[in-house]
C-alpha atoms as a PDB file:
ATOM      1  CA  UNK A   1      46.893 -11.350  40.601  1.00  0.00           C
ATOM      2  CA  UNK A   2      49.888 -12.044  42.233  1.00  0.00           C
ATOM      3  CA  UNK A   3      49.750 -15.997  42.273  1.00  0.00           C
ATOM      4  CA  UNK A   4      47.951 -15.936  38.920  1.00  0.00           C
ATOM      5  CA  UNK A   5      51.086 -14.466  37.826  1.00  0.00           C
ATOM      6  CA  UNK A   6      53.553 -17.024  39.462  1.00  0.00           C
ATOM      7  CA  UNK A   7      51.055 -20.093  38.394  1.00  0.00           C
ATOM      8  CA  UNK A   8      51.934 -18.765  34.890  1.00  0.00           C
ATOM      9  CA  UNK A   9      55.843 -18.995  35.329  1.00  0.00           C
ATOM     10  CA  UNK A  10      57.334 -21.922  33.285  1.00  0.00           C
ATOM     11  CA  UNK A  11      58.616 -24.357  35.699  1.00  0.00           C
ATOM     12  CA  UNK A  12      56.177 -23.299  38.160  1.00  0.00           C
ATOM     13  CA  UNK A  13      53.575 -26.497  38.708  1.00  0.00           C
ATOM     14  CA  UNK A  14      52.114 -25.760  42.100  1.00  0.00           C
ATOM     15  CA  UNK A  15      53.067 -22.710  43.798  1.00  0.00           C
ATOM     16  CA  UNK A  16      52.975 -23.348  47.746  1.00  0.00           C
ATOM     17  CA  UNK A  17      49.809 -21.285  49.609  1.00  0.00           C
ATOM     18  CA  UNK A  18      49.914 -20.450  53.357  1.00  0.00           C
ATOM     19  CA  UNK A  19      46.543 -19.066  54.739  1.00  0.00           C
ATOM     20  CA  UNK A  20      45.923 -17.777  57.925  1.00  0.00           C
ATOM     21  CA  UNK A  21      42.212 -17.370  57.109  1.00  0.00           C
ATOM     22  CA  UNK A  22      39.484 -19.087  55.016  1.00  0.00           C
ATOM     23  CA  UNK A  23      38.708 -16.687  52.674  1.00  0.00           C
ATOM     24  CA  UNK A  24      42.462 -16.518  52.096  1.00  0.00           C
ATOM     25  CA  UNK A  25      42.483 -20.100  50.816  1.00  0.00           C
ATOM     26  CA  UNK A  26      39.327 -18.810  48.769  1.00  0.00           C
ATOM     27  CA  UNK A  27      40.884 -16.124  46.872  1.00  0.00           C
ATOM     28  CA  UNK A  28      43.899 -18.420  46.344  1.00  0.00           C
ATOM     29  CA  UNK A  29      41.545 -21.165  44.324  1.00  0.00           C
ATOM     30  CA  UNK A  30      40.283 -18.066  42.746  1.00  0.00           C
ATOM     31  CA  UNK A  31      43.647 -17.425  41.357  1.00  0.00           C
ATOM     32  CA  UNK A  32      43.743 -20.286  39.395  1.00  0.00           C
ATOM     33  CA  UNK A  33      40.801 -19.291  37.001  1.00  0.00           C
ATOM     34  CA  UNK A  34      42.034 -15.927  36.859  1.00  0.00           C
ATOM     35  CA  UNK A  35      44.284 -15.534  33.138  1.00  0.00           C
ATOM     36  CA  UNK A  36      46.032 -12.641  32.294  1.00  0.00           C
ATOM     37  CA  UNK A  37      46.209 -10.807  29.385  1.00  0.00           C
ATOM     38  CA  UNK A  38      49.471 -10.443  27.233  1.00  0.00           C
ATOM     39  CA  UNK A  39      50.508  -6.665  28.806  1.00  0.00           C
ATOM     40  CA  UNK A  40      49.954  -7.703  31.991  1.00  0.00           C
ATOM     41  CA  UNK A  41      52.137 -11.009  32.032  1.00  0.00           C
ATOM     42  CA  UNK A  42      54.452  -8.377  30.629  1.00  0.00           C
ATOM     43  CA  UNK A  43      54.311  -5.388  32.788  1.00  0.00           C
ATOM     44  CA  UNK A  44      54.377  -7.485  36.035  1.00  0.00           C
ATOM     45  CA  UNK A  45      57.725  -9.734  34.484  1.00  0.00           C
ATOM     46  CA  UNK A  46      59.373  -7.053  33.861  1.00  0.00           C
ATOM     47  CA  UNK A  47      59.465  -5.770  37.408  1.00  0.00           C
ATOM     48  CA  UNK A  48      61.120  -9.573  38.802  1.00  0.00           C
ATOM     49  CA  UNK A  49      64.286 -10.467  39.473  1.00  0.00           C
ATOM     50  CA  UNK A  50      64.731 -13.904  39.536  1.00  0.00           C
ATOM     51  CA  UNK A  51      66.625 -15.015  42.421  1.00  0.00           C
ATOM     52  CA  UNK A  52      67.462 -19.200  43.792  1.00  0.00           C
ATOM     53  CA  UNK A  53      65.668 -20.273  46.720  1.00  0.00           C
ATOM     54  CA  UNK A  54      68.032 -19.906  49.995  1.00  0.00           C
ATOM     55  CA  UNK A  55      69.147 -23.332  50.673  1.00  0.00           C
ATOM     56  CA  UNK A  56      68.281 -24.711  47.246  1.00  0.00           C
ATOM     57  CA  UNK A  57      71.044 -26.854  45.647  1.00  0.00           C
ATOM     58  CA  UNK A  58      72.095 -25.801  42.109  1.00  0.00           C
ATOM     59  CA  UNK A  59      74.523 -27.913  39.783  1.00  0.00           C
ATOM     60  CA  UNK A  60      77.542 -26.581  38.820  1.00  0.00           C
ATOM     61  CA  UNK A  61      76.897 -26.400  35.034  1.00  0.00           C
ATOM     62  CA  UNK A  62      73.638 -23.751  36.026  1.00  0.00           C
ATOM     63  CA  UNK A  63      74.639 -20.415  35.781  1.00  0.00           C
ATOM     64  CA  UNK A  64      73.484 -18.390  38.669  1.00  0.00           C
ATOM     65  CA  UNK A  65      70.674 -15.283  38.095  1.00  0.00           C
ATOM     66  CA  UNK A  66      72.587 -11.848  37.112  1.00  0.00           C
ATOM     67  CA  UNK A  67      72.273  -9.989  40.238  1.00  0.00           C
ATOM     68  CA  UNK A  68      71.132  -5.774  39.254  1.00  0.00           C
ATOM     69  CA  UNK A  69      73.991  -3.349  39.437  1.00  0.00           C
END
C-alpha cells in the first residue's frame, strides 16, 4: 500500500525498490496495479510530512517544507 501510495505522488515517476528477497520484488510489481480509493489517498497524505532528500540540491527561489511545531 505503501509504494502504491508514493507511485501516486505528483512528481513521483519511478520510486526506487531495494529487495532483499524475491517475493519482495514481487509484491513491489504488485504495487503498481494496486489503485487506491479517494479516502485512502487521503487518510494516508494526511499523516506525511514532506521533507528534501539529505544531500539534494534545492534552488534558492524553492521555499523549503514547513517543518511541524
Amino acid at each position: 500500500m505503501a509504494l502504491a501510495w508514493v507511485a501516486g505522488q505528483p512528481g513521483i515517476t519511478a520510486p526506487i525498490l531495494g529487495v532483499t528477497n524475491p517475493h519482495h520484488l514481487t509484491d513491489a510489481i504488485a504495487a503498481f496495479d494496486l489503485e487506491l480509493s479517494s479516502a485512502e489517498q487521503v487518510q494516508l497524505t494526511e499523516h506525511h510530512t514532506p521533507r528534501f532528500a539529505a544531500g539534494v540540491y534545492r534552488s534558492r527561489t524553492e521555499a523549503a517544507p514547513k517543518t511541524p511545531s
